[in-house]
PDB file of N, CA and C in Angstrom:
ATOM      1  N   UNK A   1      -9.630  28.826 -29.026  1.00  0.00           N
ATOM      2  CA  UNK A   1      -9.052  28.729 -27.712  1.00  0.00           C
ATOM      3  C   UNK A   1      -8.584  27.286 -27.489  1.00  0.00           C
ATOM      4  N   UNK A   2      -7.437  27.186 -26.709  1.00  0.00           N
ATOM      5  CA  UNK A   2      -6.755  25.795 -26.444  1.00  0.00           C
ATOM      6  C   UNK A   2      -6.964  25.649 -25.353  1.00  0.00           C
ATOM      7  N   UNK A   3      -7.568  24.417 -25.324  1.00  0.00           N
ATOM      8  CA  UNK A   3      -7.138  23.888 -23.613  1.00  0.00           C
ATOM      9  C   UNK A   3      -6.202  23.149 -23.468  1.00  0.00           C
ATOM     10  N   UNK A   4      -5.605  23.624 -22.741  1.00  0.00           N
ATOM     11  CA  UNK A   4      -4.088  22.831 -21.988  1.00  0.00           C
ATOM     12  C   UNK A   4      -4.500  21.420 -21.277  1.00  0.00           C
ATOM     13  N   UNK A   5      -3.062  20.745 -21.685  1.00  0.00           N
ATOM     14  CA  UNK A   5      -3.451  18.758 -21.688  1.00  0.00           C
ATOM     15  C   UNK A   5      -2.596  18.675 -19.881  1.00  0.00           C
ATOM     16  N   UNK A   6      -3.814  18.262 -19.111  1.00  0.00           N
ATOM     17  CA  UNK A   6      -2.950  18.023 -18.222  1.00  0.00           C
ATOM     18  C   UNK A   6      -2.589  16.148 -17.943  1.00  0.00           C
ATOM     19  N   UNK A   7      -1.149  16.018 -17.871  1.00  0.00           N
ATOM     20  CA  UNK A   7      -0.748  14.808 -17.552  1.00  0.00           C
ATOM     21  C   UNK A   7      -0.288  15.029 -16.044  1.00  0.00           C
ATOM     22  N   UNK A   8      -0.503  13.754 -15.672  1.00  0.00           N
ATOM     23  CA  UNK A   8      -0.542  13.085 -14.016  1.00  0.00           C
ATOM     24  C   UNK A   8       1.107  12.456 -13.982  1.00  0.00           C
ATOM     25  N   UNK A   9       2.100  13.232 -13.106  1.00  0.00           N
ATOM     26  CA  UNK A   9       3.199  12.360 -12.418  1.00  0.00           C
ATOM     27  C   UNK A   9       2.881  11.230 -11.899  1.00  0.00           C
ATOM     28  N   UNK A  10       3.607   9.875 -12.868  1.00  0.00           N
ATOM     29  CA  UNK A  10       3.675   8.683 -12.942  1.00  0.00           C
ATOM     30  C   UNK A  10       4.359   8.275 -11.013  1.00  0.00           C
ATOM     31  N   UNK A  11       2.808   7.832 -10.393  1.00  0.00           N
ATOM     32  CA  UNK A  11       3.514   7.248  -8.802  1.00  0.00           C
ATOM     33  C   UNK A  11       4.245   6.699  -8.836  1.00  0.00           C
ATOM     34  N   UNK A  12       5.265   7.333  -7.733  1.00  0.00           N
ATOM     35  CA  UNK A  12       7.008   6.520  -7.329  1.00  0.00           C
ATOM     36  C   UNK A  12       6.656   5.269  -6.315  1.00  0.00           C
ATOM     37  N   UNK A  13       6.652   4.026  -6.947  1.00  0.00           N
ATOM     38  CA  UNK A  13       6.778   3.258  -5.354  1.00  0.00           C
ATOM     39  C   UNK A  13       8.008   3.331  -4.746  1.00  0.00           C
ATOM     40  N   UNK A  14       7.340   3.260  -3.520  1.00  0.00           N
ATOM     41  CA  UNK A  14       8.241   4.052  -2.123  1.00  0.00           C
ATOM     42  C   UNK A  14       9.494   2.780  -1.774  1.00  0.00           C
ATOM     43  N   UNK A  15       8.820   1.139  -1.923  1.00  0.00           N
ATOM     44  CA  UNK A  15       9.427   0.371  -1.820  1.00  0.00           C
ATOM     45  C   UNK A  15      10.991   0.528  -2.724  1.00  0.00           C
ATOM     46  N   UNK A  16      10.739   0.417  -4.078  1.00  0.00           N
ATOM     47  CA  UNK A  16      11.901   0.757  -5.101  1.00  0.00           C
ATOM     48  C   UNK A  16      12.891   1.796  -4.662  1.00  0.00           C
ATOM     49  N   UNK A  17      12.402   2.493  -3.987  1.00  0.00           N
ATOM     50  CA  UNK A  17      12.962   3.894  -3.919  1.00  0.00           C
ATOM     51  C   UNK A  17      14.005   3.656  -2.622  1.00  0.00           C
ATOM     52  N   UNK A  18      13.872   2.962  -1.826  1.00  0.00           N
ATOM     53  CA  UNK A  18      14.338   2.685  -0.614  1.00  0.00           C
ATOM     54  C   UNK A  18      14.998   1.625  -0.385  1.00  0.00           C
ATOM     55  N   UNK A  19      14.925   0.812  -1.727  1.00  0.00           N
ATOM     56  CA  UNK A  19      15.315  -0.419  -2.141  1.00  0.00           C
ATOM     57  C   UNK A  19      15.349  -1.555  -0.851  1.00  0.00           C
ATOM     58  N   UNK A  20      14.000  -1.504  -0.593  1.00  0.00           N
ATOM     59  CA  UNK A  20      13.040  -2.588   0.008  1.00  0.00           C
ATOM     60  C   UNK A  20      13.385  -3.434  -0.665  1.00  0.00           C
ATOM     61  N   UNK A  21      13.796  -5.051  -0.107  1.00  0.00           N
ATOM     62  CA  UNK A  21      13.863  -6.150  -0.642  1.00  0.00           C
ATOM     63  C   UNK A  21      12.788  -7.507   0.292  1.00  0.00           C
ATOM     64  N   UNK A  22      12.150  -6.818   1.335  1.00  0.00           N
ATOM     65  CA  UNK A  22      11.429  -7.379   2.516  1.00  0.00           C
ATOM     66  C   UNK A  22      10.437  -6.587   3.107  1.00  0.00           C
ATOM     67  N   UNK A  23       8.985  -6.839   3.053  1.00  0.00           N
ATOM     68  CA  UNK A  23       8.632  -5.915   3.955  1.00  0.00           C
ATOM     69  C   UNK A  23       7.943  -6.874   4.792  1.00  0.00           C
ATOM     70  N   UNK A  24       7.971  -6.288   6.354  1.00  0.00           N
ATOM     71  CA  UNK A  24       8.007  -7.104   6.981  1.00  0.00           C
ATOM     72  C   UNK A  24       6.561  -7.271   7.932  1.00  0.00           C
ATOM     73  N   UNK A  25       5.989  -7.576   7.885  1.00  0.00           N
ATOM     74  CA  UNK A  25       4.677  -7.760   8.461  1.00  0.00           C
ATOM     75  C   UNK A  25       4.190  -7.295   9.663  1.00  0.00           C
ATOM     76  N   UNK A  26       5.508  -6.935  10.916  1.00  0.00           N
ATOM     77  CA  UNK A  26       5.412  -6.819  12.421  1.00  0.00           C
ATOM     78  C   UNK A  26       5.271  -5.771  12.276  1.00  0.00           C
ATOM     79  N   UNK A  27       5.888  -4.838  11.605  1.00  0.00           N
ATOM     80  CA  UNK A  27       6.108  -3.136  11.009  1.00  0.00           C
ATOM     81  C   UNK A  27       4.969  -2.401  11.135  1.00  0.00           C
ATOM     82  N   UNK A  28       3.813  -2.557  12.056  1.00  0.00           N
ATOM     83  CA  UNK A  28       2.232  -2.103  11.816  1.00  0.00           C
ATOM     84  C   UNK A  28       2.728  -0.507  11.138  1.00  0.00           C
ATOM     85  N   UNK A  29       2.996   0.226  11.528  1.00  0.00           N
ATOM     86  CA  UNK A  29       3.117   1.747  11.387  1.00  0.00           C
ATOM     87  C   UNK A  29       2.937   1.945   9.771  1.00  0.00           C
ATOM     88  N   UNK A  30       3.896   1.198   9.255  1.00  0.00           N
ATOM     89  CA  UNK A  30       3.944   0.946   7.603  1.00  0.00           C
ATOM     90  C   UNK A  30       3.001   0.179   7.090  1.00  0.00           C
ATOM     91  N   UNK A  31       2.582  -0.231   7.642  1.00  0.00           N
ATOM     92  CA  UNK A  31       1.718  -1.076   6.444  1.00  0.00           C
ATOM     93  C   UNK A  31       0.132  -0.966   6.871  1.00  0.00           C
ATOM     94  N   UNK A  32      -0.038   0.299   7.587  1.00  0.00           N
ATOM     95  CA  UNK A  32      -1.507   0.786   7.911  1.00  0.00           C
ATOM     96  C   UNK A  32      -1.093   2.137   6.921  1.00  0.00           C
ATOM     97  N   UNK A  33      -0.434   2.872   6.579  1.00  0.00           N
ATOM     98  CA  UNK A  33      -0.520   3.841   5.837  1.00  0.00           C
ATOM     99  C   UNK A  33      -0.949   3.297   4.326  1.00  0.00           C
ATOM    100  N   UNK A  34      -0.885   1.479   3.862  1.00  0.00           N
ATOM    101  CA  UNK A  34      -1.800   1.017   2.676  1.00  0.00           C
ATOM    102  C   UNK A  34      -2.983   0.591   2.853  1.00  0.00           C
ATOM    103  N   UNK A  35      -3.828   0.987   3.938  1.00  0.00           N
ATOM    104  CA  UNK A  35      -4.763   0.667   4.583  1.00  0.00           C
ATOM    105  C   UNK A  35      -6.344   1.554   4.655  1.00  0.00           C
ATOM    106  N   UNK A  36      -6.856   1.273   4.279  1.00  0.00           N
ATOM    107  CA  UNK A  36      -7.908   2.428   4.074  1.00  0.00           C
ATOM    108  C   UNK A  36      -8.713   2.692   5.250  1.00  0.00           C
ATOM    109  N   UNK A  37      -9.624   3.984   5.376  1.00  0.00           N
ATOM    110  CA  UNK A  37     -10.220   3.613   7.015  1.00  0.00           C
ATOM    111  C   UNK A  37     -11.069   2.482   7.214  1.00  0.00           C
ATOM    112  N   UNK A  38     -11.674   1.742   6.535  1.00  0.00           N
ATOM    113  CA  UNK A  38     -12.527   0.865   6.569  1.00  0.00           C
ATOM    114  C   UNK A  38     -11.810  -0.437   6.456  1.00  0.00           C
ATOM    115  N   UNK A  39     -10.227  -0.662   6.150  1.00  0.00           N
ATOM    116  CA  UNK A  39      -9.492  -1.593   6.522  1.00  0.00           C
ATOM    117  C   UNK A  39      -9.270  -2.360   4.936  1.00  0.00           C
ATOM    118  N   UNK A  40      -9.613  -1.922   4.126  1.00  0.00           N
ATOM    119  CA  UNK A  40      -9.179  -2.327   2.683  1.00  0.00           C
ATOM    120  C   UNK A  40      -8.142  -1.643   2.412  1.00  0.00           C
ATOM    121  N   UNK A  41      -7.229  -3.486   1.773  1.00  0.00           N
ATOM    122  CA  UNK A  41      -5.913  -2.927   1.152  1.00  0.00           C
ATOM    123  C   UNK A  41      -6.144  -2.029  -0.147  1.00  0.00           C
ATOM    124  N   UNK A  42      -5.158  -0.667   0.017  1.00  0.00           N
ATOM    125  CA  UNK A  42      -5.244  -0.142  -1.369  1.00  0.00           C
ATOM    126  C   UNK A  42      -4.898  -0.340  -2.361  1.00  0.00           C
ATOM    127  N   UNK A  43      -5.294  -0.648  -3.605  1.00  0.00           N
ATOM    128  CA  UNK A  43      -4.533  -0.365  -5.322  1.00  0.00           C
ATOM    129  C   UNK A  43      -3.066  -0.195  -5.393  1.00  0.00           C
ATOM    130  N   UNK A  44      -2.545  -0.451  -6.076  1.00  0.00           N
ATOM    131  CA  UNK A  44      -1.596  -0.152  -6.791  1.00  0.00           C
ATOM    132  C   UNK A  44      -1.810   1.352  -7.476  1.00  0.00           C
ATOM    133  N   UNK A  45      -2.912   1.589  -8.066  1.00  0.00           N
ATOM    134  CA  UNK A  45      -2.816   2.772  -9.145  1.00  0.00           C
ATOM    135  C   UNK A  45      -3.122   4.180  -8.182  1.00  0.00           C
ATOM    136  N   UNK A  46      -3.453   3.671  -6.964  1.00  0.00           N
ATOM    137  CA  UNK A  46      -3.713   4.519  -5.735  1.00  0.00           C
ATOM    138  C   UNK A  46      -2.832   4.550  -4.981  1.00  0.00           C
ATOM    139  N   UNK A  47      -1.681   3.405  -4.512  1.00  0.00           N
ATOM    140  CA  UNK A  47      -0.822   3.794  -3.903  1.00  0.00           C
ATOM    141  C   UNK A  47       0.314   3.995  -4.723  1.00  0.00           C
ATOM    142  N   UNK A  48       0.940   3.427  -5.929  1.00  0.00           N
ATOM    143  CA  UNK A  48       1.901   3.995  -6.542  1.00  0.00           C
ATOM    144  C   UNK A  48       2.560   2.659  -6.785  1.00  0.00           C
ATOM    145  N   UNK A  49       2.545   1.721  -5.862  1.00  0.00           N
ATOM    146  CA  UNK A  49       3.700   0.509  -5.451  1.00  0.00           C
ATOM    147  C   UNK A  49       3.362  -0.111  -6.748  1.00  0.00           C
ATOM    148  N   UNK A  50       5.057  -0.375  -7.179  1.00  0.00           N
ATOM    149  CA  UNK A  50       5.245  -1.840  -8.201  1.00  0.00           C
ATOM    150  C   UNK A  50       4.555  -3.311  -7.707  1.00  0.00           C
ATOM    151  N   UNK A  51       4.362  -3.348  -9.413  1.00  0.00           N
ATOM    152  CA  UNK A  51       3.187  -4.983  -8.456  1.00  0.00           C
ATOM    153  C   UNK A  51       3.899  -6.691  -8.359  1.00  0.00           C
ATOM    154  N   UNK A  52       5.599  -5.867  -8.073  1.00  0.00           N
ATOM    155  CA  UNK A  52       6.077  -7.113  -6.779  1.00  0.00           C
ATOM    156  C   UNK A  52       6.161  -6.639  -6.205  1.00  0.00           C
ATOM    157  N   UNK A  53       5.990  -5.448  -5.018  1.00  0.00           N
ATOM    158  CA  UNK A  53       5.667  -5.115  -3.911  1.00  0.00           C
ATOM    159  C   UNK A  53       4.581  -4.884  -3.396  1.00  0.00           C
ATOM    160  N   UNK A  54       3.847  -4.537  -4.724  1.00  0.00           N
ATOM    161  CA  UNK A  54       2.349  -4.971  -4.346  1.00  0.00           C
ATOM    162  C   UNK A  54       1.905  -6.140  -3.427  1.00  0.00           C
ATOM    163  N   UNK A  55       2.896  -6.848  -4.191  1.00  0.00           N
ATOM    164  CA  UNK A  55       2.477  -8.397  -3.875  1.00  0.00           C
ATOM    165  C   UNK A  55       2.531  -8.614  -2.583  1.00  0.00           C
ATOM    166  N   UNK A  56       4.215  -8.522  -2.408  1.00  0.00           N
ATOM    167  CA  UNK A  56       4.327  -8.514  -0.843  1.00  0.00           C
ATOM    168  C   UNK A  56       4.048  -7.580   0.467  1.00  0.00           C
ATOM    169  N   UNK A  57       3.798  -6.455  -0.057  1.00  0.00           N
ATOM    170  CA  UNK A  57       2.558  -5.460   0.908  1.00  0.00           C
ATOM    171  C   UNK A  57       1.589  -6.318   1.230  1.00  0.00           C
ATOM    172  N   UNK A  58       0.547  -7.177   0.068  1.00  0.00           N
ATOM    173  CA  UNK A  58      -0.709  -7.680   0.262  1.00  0.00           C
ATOM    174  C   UNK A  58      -0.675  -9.007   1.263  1.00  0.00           C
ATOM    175  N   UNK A  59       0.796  -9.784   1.195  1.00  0.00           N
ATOM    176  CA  UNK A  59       0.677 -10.978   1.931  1.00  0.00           C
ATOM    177  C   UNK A  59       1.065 -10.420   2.908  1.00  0.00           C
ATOM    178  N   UNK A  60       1.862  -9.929   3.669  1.00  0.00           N
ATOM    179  CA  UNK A  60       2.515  -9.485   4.796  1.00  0.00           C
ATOM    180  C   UNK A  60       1.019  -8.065   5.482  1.00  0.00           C
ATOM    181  N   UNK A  61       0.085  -7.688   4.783  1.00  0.00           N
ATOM    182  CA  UNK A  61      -0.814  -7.051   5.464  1.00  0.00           C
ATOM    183  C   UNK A  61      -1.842  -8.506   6.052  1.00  0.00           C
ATOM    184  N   UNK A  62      -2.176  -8.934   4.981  1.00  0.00           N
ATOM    185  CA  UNK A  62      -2.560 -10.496   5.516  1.00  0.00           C
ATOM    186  C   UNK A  62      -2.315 -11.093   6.757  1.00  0.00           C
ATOM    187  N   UNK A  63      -0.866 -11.238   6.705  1.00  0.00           N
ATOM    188  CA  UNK A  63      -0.384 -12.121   7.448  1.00  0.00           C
ATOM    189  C   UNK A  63      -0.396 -11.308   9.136  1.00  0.00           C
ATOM    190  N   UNK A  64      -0.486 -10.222   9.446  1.00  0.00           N
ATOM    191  CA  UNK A  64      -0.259  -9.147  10.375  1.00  0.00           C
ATOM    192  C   UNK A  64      -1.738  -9.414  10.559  1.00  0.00           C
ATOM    193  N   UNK A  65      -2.928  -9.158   9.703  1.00  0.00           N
ATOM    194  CA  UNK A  65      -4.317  -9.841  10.271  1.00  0.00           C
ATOM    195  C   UNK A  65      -4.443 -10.807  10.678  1.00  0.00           C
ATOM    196  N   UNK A  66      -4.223 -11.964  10.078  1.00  0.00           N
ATOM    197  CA  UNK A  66      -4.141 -13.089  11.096  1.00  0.00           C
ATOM    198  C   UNK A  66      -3.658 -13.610  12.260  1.00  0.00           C
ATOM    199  N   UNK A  67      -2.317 -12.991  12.258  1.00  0.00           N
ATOM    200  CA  UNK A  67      -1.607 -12.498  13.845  1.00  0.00           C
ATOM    201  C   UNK A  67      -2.611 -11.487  15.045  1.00  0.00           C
ATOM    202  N   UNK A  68      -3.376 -11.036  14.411  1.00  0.00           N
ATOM    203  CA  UNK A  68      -3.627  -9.891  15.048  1.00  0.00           C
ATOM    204  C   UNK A  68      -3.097  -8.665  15.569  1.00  0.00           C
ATOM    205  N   UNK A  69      -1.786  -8.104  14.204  1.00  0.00           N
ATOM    206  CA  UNK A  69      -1.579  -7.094  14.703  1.00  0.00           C
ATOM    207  C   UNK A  69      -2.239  -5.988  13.974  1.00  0.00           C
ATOM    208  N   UNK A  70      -3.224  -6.211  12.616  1.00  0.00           N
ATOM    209  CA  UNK A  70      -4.042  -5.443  11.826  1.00  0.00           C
ATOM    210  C   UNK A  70      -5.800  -5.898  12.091  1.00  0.00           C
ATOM    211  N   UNK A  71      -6.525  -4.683  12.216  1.00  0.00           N
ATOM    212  CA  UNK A  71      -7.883  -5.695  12.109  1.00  0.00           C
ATOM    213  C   UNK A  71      -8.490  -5.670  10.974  1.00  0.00           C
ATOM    214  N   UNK A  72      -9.127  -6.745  10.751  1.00  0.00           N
ATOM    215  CA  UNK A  72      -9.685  -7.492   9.742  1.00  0.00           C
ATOM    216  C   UNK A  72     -10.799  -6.328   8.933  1.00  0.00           C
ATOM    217  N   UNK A  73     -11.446  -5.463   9.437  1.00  0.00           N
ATOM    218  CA  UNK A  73     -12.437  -4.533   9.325  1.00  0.00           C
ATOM    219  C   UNK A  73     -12.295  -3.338  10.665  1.00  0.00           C
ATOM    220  N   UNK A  74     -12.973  -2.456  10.225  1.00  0.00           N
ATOM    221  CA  UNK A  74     -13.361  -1.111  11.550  1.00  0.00           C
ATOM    222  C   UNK A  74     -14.539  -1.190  11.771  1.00  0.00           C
ATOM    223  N   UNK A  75     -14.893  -1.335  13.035  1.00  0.00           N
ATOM    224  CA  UNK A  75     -16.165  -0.891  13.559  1.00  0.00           C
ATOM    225  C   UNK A  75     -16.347   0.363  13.823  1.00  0.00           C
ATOM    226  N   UNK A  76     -17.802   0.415  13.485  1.00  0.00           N
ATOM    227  CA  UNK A  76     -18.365   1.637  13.708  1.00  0.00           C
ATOM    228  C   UNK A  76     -18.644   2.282  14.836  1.00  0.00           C
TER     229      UNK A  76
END
């Protein structure tokens, strides 16, 4: 008996796709969907995103915490 090989569709980052050249930090709506409930930025291999948009997802979620338009953690 064979077992069948299952392979995983290689994640599309969404940035590439939309040909994002900026993402912009004020944007809360977007950049809480890379956001976990407990307020950790997600992976790359979890969200899909190329890691120069990685990059700039991670500073621009940053930078929206320090502004205070993201919080730093969730309380319980």
């Amino acid at each position: 008996m064979m077992k069948k090989r299952f392979s995983r569709r290689r994640k599309v980052c969404h940035f590439c796709v939309d040909s994002v050249d900026h993402i912009e930090y004020k944007n809360v709506k977007s950049l809480k969907r890379y956001i976990t409930e407990r307020g950790k930025i997600l992976p790359s291999r979890i969200s899909g995103n190329c890691a120069k948009h990685q990059r700039m997802l991670t500073a621009a979620i940053k930078k929206a915490r320090n502004i205070a338009f993201l919080p730093f953690t969730v309380e319980r």
